[in-house]
Protein backbone atom coordinates (compact mmCIF):
# COMPACT_ATOMS: atom_id res chain seq x y z
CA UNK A 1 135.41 137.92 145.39
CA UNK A 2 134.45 140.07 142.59
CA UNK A 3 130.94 141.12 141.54
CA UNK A 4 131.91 138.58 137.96
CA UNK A 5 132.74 135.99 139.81
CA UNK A 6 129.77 135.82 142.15
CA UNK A 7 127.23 136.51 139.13
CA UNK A 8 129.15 133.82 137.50
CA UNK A 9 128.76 131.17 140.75
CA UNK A 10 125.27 132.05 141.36
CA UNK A 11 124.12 131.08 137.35
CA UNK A 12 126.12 127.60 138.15
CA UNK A 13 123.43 127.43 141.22
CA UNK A 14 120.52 128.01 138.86
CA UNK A 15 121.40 125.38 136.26
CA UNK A 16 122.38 122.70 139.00
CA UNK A 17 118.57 123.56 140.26
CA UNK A 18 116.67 123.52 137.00
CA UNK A 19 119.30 119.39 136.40
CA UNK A 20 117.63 117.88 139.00
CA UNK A 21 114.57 118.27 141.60
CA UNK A 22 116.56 118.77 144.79
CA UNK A 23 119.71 119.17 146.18
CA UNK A 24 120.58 119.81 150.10
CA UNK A 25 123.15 122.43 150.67
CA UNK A 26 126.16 120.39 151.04
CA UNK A 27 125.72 118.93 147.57
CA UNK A 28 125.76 122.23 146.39
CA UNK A 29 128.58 123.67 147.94
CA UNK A 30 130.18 120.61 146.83
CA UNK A 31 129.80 121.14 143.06
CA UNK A 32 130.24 125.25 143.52
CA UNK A 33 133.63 124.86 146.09
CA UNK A 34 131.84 127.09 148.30
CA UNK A 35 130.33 126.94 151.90
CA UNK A 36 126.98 126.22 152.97
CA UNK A 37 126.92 129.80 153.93
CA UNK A 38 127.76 131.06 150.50
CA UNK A 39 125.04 129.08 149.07
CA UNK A 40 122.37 130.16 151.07
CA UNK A 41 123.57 134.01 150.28
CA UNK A 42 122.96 132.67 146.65
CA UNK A 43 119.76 131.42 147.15
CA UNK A 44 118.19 134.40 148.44
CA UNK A 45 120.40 136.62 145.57
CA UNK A 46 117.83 134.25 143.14
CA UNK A 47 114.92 134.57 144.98
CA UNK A 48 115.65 138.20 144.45
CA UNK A 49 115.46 137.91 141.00
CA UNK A 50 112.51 136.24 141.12
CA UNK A 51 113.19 132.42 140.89
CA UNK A 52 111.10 130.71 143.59
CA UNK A 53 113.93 128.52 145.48
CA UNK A 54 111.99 126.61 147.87
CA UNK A 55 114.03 125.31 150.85
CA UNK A 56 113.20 122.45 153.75
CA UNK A 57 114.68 122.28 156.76
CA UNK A 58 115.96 119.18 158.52
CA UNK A 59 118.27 116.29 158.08
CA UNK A 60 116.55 115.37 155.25
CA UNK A 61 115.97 119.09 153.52
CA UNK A 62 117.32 120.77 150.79
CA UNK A 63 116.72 123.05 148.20
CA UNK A 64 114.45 123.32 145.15
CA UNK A 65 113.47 124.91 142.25
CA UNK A 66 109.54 125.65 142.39
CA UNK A 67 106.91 127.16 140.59
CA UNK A 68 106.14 131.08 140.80
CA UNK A 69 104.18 133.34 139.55
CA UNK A 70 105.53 134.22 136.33
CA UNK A 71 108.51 131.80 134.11
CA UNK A 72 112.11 133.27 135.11
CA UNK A 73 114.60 132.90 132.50
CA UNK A 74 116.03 129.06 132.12
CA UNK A 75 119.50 127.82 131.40
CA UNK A 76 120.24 124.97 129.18
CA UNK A 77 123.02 122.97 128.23
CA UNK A 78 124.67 122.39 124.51
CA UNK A 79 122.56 119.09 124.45
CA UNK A 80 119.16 120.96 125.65
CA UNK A 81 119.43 123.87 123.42
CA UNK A 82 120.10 122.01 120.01
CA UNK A 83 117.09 119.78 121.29
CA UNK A 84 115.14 122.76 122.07
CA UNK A 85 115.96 124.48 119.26
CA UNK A 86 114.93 120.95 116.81
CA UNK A 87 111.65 121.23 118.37
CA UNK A 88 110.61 124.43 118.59
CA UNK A 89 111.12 124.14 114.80
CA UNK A 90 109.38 121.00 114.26
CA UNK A 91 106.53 123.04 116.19
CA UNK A 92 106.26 125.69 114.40
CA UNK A 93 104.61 123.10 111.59
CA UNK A 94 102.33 121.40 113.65
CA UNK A 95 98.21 121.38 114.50
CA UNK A 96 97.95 123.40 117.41
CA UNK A 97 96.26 126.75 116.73
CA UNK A 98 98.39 129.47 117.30
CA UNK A 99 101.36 126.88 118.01
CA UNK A 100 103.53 127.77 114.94
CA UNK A 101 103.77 131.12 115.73
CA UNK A 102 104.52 131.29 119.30
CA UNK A 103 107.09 128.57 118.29
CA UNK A 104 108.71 130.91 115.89
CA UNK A 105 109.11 133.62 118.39
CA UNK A 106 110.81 131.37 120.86
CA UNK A 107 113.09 130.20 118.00
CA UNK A 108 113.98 133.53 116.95
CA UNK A 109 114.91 134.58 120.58
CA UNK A 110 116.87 131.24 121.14
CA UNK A 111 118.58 131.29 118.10
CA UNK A 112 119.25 135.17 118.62
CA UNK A 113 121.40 134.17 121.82
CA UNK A 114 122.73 130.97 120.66
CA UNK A 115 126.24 130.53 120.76
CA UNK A 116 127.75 130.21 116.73
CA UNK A 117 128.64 126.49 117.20
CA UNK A 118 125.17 125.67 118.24
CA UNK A 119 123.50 127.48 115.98
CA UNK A 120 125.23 125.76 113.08
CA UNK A 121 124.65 122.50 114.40
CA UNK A 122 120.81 123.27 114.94
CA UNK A 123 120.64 124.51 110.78
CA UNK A 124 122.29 121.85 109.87
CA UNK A 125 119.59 119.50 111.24
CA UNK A 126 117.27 121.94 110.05
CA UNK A 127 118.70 121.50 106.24
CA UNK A 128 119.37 118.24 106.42
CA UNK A 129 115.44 117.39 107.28
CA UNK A 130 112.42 117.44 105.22
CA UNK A 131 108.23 116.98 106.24
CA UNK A 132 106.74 114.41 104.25
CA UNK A 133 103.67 114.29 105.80
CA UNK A 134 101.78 118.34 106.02
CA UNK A 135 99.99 119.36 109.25
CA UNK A 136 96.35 118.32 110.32
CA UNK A 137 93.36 120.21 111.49
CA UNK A 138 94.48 123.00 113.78
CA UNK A 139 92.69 122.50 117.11
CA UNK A 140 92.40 125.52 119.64
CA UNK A 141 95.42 125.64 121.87
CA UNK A 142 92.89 127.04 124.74
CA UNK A 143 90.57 123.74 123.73
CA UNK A 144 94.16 121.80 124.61
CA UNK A 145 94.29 123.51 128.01
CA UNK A 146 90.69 123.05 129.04
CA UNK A 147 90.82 119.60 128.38
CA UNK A 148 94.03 118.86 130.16
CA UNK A 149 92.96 120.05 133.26
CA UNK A 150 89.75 118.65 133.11
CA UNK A 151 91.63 115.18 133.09
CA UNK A 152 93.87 116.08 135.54
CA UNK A 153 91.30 117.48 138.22
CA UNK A 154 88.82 114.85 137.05
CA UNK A 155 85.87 117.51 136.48
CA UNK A 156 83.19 116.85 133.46
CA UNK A 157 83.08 118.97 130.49
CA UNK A 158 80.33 120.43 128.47
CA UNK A 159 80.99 121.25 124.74
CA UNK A 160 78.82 121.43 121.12
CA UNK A 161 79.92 118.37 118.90
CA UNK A 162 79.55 118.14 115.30
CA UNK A 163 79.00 114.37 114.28
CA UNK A 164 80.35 112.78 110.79
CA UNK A 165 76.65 113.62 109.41
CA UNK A 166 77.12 117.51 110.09
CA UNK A 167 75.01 117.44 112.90
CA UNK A 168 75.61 119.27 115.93
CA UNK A 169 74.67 118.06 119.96
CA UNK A 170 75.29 119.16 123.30
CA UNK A 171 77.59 116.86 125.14
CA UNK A 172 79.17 116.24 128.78
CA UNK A 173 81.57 113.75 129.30
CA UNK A 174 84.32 112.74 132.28
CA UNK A 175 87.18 113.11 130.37
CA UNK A 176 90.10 110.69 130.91
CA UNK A 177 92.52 111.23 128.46
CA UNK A 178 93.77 113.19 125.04
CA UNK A 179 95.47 111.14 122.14
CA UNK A 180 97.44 112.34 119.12
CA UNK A 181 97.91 110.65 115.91
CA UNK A 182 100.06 112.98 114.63
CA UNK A 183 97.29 115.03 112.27
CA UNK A 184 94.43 114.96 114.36
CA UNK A 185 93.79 115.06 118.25
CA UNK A 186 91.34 112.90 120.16
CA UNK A 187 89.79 112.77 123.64
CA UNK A 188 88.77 109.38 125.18
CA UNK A 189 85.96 110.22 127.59
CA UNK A 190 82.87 108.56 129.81
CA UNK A 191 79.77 109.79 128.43
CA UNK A 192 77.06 109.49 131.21
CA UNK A 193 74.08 109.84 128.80
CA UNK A 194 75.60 106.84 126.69
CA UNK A 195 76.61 105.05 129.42
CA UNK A 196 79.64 103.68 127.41
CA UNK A 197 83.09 105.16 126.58
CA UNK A 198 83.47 107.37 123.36
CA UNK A 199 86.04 109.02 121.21
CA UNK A 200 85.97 113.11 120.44
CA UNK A 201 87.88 114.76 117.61
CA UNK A 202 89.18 117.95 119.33
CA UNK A 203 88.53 119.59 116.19
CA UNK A 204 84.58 119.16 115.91
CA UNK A 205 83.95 120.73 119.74
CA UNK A 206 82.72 123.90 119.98
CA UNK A 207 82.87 126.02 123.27
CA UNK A 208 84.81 123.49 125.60
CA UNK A 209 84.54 124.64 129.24
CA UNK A 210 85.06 122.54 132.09
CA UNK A 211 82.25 122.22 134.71
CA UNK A 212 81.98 122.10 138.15
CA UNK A 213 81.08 118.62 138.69
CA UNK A 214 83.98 116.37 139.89
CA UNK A 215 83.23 112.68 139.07
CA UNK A 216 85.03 109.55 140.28
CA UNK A 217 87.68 107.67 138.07
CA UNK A 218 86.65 104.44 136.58
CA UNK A 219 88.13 101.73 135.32
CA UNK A 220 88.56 102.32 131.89
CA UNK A 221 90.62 100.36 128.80
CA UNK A 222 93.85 101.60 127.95
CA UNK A 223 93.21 105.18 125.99
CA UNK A 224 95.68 104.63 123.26
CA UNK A 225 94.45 101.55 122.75
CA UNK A 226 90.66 102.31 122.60
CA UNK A 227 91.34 105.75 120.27
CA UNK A 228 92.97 103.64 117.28
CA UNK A 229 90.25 101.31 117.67
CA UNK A 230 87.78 103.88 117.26
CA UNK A 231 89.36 105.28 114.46
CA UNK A 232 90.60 102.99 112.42
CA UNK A 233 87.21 100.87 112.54
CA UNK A 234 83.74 102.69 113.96
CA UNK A 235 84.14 105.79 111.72
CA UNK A 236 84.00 103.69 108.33
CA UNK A 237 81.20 101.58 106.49
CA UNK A 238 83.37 98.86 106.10
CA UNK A 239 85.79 97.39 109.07
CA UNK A 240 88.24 94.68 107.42
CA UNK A 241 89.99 92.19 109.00
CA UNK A 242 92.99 90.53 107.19
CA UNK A 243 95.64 87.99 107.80
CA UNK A 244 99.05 89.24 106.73
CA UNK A 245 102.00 86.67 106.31
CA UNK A 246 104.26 89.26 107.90
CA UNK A 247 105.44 89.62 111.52
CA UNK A 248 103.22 92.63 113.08
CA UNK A 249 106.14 95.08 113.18
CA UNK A 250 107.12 94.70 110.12
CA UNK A 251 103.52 95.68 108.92
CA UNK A 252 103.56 98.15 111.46
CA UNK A 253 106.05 99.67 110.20
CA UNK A 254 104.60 100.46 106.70
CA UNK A 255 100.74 101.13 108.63
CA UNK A 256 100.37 104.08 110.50
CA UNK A 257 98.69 103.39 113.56
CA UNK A 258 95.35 106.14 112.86
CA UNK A 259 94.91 104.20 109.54
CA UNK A 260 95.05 100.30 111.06
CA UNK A 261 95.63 98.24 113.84
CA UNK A 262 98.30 95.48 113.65
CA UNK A 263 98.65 92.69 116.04
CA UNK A 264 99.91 89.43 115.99
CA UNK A 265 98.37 86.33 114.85
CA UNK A 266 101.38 83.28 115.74
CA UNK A 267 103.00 81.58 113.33
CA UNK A 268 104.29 84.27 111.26
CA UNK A 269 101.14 85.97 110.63
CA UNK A 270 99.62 88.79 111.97
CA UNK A 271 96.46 90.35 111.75
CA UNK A 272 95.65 93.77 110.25
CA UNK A 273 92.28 95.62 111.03
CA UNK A 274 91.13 98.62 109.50
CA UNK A 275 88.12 100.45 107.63
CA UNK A 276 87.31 102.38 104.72
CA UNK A 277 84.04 103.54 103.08
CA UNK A 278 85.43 101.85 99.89
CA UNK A 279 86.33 97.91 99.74
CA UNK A 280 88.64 98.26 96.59
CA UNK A 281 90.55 101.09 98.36
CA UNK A 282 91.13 98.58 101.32
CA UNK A 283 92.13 95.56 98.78
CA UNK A 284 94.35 98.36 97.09
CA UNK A 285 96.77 99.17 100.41
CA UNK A 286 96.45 95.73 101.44
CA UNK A 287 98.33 94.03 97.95
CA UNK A 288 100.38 97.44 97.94
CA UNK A 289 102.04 96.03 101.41
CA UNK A 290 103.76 93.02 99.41
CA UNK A 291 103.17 90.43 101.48
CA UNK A 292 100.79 87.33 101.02
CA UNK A 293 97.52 87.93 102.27
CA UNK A 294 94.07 86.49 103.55
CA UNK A 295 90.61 88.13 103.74
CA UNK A 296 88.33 87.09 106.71
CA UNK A 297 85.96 89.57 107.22
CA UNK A 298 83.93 90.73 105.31
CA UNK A 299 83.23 88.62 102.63
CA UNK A 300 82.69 91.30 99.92
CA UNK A 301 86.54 91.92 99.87
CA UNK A 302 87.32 89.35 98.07
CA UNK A 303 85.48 89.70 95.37
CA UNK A 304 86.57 93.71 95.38
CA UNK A 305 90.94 91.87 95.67
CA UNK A 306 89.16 89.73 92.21
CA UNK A 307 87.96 93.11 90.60
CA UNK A 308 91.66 95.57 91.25
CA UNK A 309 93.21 92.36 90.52
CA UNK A 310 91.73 92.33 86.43
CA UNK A 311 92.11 95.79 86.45
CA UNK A 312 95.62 95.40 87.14
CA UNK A 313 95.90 92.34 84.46
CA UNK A 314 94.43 94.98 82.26
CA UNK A 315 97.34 97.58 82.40
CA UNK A 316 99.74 94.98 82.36
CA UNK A 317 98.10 93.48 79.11
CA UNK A 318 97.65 90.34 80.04
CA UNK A 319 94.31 88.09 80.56
């Protein structure tokens, strides 16, 4: 067999390992029309180059593709580099610090090697799609990293937080989980000092570090949950509840979840909840939905509906 044709088998090997999480050898000489033999040659030719092919013995072993020391070089399909490719653009607008350039590079080296069908098919998407909404704060990328593992090896973390009023504290929390909106970041933590669970904007720490203190996980309400809750109501001086003759995802659909929560009320109606530090601005995105409404909480929104609702009158010149 020539030198092509073994380079050639032994790249099939790494993309069957990188498809799926493990395969035993007669699988794989199956899809390469090899021997077992020939396979294990091929395995060690990767390990070789680097790629840490783990293997278990047994009935039950096999081969897989583990974690090393350093990324090896990956091989993707048609499918997974147009998706890649989508992304990594996408990315390179987004609110991680430091994100949209290290997605650039990526792109430029993927689109470098990219075969000429591909890479027409990936600009295509590219001019066919436009951002309507800009980026949001930039949190630290190293903030992202901190906090992840912090919630995965359920150790507390100390940072500086700077409150709505500008003022700065020291805080430790357990952290449990981090939530995106989309334009801003969040963390849903336990905070032992408040006894009670709390919401962080990523973007107000200041020198995140993860202790050394592991805690025990608690029960705790569901994070995605508990973060549009938080930030759709406890931020604001008014919190709004209104009845919307509308099924929920249809108002869901015009309401983006960080701005409201939507859920449904029977009967054709569901219930929208939201705040705002202005009641007219509330009335204002409530008629601007289109459907029929009713105010239950608080009070003062009606008469604010009664005030855009003469202003309106007004501009249309009527009484």
């Amino acid at each position: 067999m020539t030198v092509e044709a073994t380079t050639e088998r032994v790249l099939r090997l790494l993309a069957l390992l990188q498809r799926r999480p493990s395969w035993t050898a007669a699988e794989l000489a199956a899809e390469l029309g090899v021997t077992d033999r020939s396979v294990r040659r091929d395995v060690e030719r990767l390990r070789a180059l680097g790629y840490p092919v783990q293997a278990a013995p047994g009935v039950g072993g096999g081969y897989q593709l583990g974690a090393g020391t350093r990324l090896p070089p990956l091989l993707f399909d048609d499918e997974e580099a147009t998706a890649t490719a989508v992304s990594l653009r996408l990315a390179s607008g987004g609110t991680v610090a430091g994100a949209s350039e290290a997605a650039l590079r990526a792109l430029a080296k993927l689109d470098q090697v990219m075969p000429p069908r591909l890479r027409a098919e990936v600009r295509a998407v590219h001019g066919a799609t436009e951002i309507l909404v800009g980026p949001g704060v930039e949190v630290d990328a190293e903030v992202l990293v901190t906090l992840a593992r912090a919630c995965r090896d359920a150790v507390r973390v100390r940072f500086g937080y700077v409150g709505r009023d500008g003022q700065e504290s020291e805080r430790t929390v357990e952290p449990v989980r981090m939530v995106t909106t989309g334009r801003r970041w969040y963390l849903m933590a336990w905070d032992p000092d408040r006894d009670d669970w709390r919401t962080f904007r990523l973007d107000r720490m200041r020198e995140v570090a993860a202790t050394t203190w592991r805690f025990r996980a608690r029960e705790h309400p569901d994070p995605v949950a508990y973060v549009q809750r938080s930030v759709t109501g406890a931020p604001y001086r008014y919190l709004a509840r209104v009845r919307i003759h509308a099924r929920a995802d249809q108002v869901r659909a015009l309401v983006p979840p960080q701005v409201a929560r939507v859920d449904d009320d029977g009967d054709g109606w569901c219930l929208l909840v939201g705040g705002a530090d202005e009641l007219e601005s509330i009335a204002m995105h409530v008629a601007r939905l289109g459907f029929e409404a009713e105010v239950l909480d608080p009070p003062e929104l009606r008469e604010a509906a009664a005030v855009l609702a003469r202003r309106l009158a007004a501009m249309a010149g009527t009484d």
